[in-house]
N, C-alpha and C. Protein backbone atom coordinates (compact mmCIF):
# COMPACT_ATOMS: atom_id res chain seq x y z
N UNK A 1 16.99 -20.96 -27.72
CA UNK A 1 16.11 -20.45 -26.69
C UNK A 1 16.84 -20.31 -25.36
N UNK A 2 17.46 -21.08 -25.27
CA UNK A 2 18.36 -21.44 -23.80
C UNK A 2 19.53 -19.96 -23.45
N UNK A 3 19.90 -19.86 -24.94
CA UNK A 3 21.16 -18.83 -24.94
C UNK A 3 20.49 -17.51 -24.58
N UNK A 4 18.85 -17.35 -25.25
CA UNK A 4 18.26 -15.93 -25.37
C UNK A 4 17.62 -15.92 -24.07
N UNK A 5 17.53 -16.72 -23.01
CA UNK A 5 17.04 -16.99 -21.60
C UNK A 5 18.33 -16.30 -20.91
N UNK A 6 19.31 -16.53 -21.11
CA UNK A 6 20.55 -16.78 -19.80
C UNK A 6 20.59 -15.26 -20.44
N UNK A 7 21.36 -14.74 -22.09
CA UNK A 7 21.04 -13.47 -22.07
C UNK A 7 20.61 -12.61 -21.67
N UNK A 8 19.34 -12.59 -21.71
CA UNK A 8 17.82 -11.54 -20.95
C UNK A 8 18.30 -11.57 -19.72
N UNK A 9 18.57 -12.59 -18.39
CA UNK A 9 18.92 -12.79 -17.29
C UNK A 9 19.97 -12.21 -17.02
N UNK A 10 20.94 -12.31 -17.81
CA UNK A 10 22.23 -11.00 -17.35
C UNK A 10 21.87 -9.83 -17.63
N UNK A 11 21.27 -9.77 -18.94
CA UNK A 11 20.74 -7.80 -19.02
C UNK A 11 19.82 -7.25 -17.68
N UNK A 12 18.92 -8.21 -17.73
CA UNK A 12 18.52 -8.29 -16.28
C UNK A 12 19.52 -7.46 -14.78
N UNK A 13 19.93 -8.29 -15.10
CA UNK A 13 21.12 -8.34 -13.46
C UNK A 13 21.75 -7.11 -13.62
N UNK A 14 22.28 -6.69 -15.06
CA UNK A 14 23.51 -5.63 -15.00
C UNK A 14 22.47 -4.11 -14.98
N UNK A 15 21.43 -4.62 -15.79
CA UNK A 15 20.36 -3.11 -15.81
C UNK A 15 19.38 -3.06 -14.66
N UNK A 16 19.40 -3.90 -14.08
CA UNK A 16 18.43 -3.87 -12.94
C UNK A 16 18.45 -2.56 -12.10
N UNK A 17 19.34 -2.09 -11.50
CA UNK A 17 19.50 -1.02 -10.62
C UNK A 17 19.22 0.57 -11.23
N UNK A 18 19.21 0.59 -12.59
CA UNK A 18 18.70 1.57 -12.98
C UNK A 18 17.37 1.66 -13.49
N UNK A 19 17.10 0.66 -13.98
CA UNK A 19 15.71 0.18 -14.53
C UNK A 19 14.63 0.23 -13.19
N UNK A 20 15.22 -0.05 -12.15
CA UNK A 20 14.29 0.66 -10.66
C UNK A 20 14.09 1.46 -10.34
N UNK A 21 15.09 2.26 -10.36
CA UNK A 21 15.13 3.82 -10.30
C UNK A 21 14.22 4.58 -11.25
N UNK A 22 14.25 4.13 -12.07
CA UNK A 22 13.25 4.50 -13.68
C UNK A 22 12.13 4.73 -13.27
N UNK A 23 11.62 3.04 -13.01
CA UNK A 23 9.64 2.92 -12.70
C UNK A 23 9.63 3.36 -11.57
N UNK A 24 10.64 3.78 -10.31
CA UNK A 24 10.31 4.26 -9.44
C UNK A 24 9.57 5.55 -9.48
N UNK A 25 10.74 6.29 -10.14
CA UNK A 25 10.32 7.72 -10.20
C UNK A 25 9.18 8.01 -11.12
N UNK A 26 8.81 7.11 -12.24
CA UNK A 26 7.15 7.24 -12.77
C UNK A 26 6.19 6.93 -11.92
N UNK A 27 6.03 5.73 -10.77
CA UNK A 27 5.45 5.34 -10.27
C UNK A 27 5.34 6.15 -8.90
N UNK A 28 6.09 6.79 -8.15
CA UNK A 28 5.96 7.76 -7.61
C UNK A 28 5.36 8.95 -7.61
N UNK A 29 5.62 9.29 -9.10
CA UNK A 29 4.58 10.41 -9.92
C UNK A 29 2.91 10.04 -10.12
N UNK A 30 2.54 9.32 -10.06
CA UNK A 30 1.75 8.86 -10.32
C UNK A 30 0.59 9.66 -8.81
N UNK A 31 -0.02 10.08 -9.22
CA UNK A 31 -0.94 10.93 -8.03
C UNK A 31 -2.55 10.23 -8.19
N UNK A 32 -2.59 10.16 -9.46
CA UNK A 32 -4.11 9.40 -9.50
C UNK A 32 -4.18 9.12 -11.33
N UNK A 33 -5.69 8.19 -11.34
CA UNK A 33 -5.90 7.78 -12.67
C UNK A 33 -7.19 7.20 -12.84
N UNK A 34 -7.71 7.02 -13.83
CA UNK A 34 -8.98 7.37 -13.85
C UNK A 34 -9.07 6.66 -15.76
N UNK A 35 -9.63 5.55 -15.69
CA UNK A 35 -10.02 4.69 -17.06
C UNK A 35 -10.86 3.53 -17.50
N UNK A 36 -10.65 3.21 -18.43
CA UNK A 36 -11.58 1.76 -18.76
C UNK A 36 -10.73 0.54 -18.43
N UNK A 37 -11.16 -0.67 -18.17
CA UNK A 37 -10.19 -1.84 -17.47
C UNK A 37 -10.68 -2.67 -18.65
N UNK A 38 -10.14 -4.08 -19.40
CA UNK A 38 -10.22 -5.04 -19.08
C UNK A 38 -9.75 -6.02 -18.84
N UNK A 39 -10.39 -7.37 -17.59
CA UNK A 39 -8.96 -7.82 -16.60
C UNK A 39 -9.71 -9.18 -17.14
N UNK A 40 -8.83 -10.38 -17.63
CA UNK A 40 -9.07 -11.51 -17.83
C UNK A 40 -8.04 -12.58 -17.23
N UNK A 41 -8.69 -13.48 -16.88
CA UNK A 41 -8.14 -14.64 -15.95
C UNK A 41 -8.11 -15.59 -16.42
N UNK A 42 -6.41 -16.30 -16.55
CA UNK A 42 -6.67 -17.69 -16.97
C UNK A 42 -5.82 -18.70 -15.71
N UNK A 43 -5.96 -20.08 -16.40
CA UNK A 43 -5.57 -21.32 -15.38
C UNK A 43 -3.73 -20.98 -16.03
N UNK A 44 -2.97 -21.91 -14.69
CA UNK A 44 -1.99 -22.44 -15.24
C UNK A 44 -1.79 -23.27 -16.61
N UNK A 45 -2.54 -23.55 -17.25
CA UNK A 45 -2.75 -24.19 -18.87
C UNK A 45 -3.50 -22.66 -19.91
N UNK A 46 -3.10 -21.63 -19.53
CA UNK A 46 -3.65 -20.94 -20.42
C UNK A 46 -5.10 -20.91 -20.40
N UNK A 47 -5.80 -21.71 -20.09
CA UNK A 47 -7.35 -21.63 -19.96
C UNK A 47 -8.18 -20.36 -19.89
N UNK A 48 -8.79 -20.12 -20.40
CA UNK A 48 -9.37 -18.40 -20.11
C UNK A 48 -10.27 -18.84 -19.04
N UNK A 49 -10.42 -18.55 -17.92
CA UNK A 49 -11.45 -18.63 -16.53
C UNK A 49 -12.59 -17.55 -16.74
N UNK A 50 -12.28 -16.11 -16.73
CA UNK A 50 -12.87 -15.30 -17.16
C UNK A 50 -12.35 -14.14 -17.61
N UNK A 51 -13.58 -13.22 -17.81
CA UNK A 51 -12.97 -11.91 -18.88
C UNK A 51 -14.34 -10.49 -18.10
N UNK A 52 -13.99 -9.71 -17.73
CA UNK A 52 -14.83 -8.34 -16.53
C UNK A 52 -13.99 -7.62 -17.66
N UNK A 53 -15.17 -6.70 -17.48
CA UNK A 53 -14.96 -5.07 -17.52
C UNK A 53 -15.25 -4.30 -17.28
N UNK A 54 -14.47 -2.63 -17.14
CA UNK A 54 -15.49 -1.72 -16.61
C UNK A 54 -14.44 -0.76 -16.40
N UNK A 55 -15.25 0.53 -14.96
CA UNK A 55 -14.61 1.44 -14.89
C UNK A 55 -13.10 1.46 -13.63
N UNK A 56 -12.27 2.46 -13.98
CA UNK A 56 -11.56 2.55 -12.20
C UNK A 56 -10.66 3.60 -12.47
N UNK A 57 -10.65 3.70 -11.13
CA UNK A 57 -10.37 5.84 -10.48
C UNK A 57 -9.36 5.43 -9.57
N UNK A 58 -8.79 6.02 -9.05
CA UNK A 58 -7.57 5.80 -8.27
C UNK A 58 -7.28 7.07 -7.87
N UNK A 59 -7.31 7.49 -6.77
CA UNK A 59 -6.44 8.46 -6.07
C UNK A 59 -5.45 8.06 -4.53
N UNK A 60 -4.30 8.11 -4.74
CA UNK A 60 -3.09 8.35 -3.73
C UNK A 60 -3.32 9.32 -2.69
N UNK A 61 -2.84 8.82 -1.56
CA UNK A 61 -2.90 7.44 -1.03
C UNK A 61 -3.96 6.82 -1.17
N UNK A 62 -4.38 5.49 -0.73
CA UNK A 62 -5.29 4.62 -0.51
C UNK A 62 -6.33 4.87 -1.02
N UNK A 63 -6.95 5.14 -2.16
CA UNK A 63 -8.48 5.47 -2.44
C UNK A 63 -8.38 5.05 -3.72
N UNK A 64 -9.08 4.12 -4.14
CA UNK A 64 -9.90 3.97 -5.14
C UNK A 64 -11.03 3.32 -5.41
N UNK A 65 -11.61 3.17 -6.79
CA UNK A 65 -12.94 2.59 -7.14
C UNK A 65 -13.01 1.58 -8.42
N UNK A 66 -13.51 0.66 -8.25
CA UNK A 66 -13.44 -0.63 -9.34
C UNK A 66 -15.32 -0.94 -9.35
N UNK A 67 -15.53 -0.29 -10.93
CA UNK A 67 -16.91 -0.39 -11.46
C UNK A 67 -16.94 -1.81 -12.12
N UNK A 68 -17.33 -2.24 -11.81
CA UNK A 68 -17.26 -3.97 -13.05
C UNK A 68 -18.83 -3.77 -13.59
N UNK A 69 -19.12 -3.78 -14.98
CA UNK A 69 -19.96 -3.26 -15.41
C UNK A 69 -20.23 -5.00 -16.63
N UNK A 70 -18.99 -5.65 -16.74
CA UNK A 70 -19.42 -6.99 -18.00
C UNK A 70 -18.51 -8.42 -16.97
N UNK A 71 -18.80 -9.42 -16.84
CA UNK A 71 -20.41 -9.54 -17.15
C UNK A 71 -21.32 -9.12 -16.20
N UNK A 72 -21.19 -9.08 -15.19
CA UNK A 72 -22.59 -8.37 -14.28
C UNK A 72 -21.85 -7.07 -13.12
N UNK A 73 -22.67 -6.26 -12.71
CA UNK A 73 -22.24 -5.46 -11.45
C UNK A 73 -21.79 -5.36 -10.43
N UNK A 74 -20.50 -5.55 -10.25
CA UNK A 74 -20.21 -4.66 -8.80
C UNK A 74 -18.99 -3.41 -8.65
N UNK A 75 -19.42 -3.29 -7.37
CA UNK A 75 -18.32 -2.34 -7.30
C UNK A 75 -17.43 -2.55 -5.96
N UNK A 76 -16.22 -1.93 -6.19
CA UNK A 76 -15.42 -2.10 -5.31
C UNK A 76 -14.38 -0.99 -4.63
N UNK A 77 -14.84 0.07 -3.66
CA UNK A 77 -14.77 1.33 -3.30
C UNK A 77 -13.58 0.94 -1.79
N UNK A 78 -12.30 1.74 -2.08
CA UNK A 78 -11.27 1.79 -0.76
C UNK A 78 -11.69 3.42 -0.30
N UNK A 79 -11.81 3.92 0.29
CA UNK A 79 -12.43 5.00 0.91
C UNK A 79 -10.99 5.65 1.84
N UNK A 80 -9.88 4.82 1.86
CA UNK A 80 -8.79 5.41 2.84
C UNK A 80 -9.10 4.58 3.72
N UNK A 81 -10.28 4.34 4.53
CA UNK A 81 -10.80 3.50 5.78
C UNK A 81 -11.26 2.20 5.83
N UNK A 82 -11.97 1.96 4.96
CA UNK A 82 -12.95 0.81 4.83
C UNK A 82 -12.80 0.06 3.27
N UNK A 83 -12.69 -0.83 3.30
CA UNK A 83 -13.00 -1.73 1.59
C UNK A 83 -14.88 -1.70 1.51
N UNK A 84 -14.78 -1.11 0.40
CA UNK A 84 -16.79 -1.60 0.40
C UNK A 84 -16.22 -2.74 -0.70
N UNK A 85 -17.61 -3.51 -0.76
CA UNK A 85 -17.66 -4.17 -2.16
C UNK A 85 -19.30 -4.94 -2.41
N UNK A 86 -19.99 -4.38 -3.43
CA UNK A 86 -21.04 -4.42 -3.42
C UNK A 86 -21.46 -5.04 -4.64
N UNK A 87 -22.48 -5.88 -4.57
CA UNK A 87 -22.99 -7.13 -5.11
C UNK A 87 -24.43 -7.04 -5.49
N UNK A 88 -24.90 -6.07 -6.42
CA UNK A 88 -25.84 -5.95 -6.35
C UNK A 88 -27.06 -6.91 -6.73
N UNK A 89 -26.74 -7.68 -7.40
CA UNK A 89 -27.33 -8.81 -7.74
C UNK A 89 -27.68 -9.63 -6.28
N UNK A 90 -26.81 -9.63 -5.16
CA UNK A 90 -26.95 -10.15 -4.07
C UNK A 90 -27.37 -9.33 -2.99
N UNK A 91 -27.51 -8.31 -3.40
CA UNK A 91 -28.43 -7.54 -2.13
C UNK A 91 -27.41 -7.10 -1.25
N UNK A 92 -26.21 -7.22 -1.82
CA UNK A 92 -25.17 -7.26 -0.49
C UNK A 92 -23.87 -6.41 -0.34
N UNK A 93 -23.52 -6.02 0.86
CA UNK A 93 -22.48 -4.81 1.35
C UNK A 93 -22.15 -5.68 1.74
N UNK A 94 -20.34 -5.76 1.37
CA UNK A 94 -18.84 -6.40 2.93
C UNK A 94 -18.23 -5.18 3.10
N UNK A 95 -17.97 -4.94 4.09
CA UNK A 95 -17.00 -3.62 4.62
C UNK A 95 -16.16 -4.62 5.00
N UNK A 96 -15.04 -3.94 5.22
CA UNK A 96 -13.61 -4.41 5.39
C UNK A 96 -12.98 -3.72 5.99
N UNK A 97 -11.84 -3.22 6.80
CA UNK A 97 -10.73 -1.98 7.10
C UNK A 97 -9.77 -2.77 6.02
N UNK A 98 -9.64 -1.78 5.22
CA UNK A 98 -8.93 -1.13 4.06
C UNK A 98 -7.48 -2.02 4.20
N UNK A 99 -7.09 -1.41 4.92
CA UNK A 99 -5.27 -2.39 5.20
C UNK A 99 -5.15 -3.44 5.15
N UNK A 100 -6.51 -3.73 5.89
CA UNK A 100 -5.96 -5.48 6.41
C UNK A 100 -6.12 -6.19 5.09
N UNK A 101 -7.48 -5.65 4.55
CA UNK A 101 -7.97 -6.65 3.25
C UNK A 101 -7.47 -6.25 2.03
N UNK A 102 -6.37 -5.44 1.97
CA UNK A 102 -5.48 -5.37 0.53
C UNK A 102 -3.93 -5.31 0.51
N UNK A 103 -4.11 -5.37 1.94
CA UNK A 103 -2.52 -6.17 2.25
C UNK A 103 -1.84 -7.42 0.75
N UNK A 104 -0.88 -6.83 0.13
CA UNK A 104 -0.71 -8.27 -1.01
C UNK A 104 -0.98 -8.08 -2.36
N UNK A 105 -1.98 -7.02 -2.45
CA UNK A 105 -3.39 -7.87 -3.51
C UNK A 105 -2.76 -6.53 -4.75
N UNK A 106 -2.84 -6.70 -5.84
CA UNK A 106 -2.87 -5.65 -6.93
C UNK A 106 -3.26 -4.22 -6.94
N UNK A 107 -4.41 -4.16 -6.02
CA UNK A 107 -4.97 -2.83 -5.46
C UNK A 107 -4.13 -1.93 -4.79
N UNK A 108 -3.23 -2.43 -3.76
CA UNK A 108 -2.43 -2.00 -2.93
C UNK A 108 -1.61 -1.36 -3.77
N UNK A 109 -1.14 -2.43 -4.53
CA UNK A 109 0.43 -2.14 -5.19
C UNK A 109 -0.08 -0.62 -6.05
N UNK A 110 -1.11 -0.43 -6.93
CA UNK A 110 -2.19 0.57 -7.73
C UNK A 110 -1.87 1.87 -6.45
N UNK A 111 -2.54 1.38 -5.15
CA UNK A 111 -3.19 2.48 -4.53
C UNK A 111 -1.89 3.38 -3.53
N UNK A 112 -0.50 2.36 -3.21
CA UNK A 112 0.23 2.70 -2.57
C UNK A 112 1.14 4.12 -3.39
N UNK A 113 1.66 4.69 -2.89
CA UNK A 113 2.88 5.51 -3.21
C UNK A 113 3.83 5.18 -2.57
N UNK A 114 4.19 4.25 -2.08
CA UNK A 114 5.59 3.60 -1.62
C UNK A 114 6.83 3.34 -2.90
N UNK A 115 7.65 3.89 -2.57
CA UNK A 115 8.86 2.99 -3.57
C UNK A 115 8.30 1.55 -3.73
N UNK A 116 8.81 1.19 -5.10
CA UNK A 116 8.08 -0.68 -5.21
C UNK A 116 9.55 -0.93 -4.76
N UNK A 117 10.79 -0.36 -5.03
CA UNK A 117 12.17 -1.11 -4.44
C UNK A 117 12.11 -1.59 -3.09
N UNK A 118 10.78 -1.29 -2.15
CA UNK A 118 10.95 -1.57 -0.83
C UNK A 118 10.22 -2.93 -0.83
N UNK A 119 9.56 -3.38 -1.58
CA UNK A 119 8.83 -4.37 -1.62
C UNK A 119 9.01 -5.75 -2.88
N UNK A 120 9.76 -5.10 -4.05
CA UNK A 120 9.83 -5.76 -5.13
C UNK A 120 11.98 -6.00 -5.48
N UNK A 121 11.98 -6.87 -6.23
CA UNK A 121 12.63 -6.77 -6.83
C UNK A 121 12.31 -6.84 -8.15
N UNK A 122 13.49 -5.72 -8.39
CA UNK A 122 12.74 -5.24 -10.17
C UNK A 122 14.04 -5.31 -11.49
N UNK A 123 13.39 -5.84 -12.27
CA UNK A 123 13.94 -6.14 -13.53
C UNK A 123 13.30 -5.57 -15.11
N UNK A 124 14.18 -5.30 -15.80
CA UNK A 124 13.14 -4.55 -16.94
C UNK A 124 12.88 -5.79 -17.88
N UNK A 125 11.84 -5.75 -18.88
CA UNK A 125 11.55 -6.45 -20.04
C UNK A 125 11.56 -5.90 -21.00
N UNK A 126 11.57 -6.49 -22.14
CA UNK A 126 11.80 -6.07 -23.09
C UNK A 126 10.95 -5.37 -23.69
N UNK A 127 11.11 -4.01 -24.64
CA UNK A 127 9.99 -3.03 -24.72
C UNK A 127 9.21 -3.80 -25.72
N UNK A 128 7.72 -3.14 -25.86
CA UNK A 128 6.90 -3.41 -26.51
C UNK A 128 5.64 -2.48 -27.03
N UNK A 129 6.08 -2.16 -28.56
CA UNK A 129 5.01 -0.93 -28.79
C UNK A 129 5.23 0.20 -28.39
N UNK A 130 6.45 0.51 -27.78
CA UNK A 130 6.21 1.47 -27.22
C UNK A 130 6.39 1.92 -26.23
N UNK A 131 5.75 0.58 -25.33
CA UNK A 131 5.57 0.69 -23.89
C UNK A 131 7.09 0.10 -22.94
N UNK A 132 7.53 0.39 -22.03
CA UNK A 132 8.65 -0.04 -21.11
C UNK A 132 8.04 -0.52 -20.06
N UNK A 133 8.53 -2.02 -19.84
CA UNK A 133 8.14 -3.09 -18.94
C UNK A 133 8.82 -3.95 -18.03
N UNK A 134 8.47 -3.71 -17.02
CA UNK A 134 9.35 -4.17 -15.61
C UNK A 134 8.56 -5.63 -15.10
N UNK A 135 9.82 -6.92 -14.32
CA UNK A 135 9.06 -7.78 -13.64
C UNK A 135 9.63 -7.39 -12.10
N UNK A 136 8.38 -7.53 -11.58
CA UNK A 136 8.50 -6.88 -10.06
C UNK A 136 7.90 -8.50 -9.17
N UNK A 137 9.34 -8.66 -8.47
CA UNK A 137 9.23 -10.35 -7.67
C UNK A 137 9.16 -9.92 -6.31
N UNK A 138 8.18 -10.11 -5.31
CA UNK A 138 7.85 -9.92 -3.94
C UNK A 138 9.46 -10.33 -3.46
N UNK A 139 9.78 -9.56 -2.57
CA UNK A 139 10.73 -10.01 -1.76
C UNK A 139 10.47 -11.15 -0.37
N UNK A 140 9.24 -10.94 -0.56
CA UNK A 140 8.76 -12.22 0.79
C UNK A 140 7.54 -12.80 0.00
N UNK A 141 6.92 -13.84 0.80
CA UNK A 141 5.55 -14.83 -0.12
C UNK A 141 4.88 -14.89 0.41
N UNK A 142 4.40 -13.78 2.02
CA UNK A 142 3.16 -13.32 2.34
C UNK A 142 1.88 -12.85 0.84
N UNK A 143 2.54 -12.64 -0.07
CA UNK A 143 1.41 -11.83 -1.09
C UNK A 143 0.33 -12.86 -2.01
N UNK A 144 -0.42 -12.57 -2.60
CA UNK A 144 -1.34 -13.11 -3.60
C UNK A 144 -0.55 -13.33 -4.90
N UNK A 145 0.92 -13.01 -4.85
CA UNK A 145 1.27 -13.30 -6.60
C UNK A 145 2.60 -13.78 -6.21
N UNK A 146 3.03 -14.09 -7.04
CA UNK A 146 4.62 -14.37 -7.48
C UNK A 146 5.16 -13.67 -8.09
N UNK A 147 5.17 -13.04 -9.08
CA UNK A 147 5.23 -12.08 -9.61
C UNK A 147 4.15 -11.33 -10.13
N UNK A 148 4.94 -9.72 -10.68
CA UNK A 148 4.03 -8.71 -11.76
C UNK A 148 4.84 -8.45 -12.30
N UNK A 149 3.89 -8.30 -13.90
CA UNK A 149 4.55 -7.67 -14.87
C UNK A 149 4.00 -6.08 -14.94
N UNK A 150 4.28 -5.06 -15.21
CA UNK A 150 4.11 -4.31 -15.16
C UNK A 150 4.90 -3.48 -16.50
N UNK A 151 3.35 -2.99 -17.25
CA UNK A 151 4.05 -2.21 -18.67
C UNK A 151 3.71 -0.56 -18.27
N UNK A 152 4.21 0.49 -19.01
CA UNK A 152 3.93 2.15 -18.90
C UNK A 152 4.45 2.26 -19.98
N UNK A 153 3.61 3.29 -20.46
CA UNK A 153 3.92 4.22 -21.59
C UNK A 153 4.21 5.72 -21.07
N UNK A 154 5.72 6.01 -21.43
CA UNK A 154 6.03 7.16 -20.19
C UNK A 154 5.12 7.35 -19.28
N UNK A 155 4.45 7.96 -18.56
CA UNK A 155 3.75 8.18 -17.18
C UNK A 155 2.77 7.37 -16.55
N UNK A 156 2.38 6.64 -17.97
CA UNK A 156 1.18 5.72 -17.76
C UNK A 156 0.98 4.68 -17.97
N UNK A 157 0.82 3.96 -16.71
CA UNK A 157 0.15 2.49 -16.61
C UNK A 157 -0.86 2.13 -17.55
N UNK A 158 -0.29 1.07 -18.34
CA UNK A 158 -1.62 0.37 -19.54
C UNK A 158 -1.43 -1.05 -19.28
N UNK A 159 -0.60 -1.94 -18.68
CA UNK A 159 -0.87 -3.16 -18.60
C UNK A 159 -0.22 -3.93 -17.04
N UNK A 160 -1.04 -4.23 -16.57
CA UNK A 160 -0.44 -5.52 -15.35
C UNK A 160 -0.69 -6.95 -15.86
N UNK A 161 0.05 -7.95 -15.52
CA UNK A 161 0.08 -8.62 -15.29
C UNK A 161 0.59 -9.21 -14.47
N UNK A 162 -0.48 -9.93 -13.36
CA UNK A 162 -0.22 -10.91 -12.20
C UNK A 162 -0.03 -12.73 -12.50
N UNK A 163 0.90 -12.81 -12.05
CA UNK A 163 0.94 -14.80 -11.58
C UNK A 163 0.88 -14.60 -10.68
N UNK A 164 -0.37 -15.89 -10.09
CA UNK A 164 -0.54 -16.43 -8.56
C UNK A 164 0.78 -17.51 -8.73
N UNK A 165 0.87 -18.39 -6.92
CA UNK A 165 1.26 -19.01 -6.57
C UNK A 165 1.30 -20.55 -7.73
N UNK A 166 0.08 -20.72 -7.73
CA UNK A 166 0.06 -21.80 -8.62
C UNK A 166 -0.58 -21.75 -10.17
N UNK A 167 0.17 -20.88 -10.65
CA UNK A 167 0.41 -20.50 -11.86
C UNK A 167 -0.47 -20.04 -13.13
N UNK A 168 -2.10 -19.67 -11.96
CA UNK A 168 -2.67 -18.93 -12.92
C UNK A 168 -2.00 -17.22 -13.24
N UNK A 169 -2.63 -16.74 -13.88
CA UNK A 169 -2.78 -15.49 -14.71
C UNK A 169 -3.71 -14.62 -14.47
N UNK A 170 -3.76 -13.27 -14.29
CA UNK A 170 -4.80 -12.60 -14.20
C UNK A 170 -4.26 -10.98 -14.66
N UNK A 171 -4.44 -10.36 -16.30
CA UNK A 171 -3.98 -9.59 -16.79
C UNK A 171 -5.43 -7.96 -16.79
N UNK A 172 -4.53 -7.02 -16.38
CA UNK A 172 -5.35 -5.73 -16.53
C UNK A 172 -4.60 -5.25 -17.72
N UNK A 173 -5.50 -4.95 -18.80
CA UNK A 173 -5.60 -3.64 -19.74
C UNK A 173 -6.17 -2.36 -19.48
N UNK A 174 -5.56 -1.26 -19.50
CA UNK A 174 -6.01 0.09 -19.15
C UNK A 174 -6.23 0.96 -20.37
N UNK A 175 -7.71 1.48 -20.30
CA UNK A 175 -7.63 1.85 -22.04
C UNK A 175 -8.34 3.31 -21.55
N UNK A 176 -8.29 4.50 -22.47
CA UNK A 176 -8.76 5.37 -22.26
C UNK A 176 -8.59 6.41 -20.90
N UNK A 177 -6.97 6.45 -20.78
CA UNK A 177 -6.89 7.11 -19.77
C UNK A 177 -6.07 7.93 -19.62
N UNK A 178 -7.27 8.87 -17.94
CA UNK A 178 -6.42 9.93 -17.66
C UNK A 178 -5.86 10.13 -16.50
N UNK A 179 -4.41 10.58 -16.59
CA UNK A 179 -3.38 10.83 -15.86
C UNK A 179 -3.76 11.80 -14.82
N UNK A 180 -3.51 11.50 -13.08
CA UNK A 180 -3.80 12.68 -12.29
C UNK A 180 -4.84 13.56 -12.22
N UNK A 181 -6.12 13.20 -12.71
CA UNK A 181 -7.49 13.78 -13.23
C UNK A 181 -7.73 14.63 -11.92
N UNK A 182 -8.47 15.67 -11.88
CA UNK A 182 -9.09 16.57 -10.84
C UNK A 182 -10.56 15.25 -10.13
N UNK A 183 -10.19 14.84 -8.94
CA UNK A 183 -10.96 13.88 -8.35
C UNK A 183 -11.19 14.72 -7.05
N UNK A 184 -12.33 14.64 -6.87
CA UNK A 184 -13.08 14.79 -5.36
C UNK A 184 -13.33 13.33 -4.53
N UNK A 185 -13.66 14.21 -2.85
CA UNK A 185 -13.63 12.66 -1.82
C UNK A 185 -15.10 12.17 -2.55
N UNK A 186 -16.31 12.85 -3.34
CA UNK A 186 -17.31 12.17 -3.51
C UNK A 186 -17.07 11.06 -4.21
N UNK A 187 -16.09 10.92 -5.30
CA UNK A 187 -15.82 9.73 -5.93
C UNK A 187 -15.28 8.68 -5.18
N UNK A 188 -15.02 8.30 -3.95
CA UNK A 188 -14.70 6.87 -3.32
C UNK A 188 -15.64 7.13 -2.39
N UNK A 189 -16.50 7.97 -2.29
CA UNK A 189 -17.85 8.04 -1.02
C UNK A 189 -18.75 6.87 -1.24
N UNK A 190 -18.79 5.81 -0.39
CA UNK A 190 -19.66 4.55 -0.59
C UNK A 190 -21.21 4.96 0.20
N UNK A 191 -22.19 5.16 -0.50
CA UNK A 191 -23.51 5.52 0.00
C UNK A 191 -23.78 3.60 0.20
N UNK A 192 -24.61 3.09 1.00
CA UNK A 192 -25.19 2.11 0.98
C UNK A 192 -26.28 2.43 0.23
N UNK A 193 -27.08 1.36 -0.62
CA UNK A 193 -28.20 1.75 -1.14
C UNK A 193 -29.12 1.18 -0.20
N UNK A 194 -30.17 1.52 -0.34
CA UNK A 194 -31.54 1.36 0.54
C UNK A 194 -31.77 -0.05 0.45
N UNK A 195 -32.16 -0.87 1.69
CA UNK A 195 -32.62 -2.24 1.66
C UNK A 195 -31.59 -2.71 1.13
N UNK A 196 -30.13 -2.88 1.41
CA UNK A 196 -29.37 -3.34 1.25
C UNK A 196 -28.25 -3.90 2.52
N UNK A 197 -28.23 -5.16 2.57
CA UNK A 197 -27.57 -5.53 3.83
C UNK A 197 -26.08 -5.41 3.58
N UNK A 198 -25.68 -4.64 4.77
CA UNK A 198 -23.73 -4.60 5.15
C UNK A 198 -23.64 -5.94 6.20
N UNK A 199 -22.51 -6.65 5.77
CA UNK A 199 -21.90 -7.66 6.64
C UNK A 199 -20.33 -6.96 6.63
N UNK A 200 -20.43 -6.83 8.43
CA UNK A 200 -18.88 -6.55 8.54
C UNK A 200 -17.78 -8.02 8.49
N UNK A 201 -16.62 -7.87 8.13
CA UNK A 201 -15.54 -8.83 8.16
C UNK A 201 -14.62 -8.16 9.08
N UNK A 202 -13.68 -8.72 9.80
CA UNK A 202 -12.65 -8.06 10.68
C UNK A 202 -11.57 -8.75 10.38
């Protein structure tokens, strides 16, 4: 195990610089997307915490939408301007400005078109199925993770996986999807619903 560790770690090191260049230029391509999620969370012991599902849309720059439809409703709309996130079970709207509150977070990394080389250091993993898979390590520890794993099947994103700080897990599956879909601004347009309270955060 020890030998197939230090191995991987030099293929690592010697392929690294092209293996960036790689997911760069897919991940760059990437204009928008539009599929079924499901994202399950466990503890540092493997523990399953929980298991959501549902819909999400993505358009570049900054816009997307997160339907959570199992186990209960909400949604979670970046508009370019504002974070909505709505609770319907709770009667309740948080607005946010957009930057401040996804500064870090998985969404960003989804919603940005930035090179990840400006932010990550990147290493490939070993393929799987098919798919070609990079670990992307924050260059600073302002963020919500320690690392991501990050899988694509040529153009398309089908799996993240995040570690927090203290060593939980929190994995997205992307199923049923489409690449760069024809999206309008109505799809991240957050209507408040009626009799529903907004609390601003700053």
């Amino acid at each position: 195990m020890c030998l197939r560790i230090v191995f991987l770690s030099l293929l690592a090191l010697l392929l690294s610089p092209v293996h960036a260049a790689t997911l760069d230029a897919r991940w760059q391509a990437l204009e928008g997307l539009q599929a079924d999620f499901v994202q399950v969370q466990r503890d540092v012991d493997g523990v399953l915490l929980a298991e959501s599902a549902g819909r999400f849309v993505l358009q570049r720059p900054g816009r997307f939408r997160w339907d959570y439809t199992e186990p209960y409703a909400q949604t979670i709309v970046a508009d370019g301007v504002n974070l909505w996130t709505y609770d319907p079970d709770l009667a309740q709207v948080t607005r946010r400005p957009a930057e401040q509150a996804l500064q870090g977070t998985p969404a960003a990394l989804l919603a940005d078109r930035q090179a990840l080389t400006t932010t990550f250091e990147i290493a490939p993993l070993p393929s799987e199925g098919g798919q070609d898979g990079w670990r992307l390590t924050p260059k600073t520890d302002d963020g919500e993770f320690s690392r991501i794993d990050l899988w694509m099947q040529a153009q398309t994103p089908v799996r993240m996986v995040f570690a927090d700080a203290l060593g939980g897990i929190t994995e997205i599956r992307f199923e049923q999807v489409t690449l760069n879909p024809a999206l309008t601004g109505k799809a991240f347009r957050f209507d408040v619903p009626a009799g529903v309270d907004v609390v601003d955060i700053q």
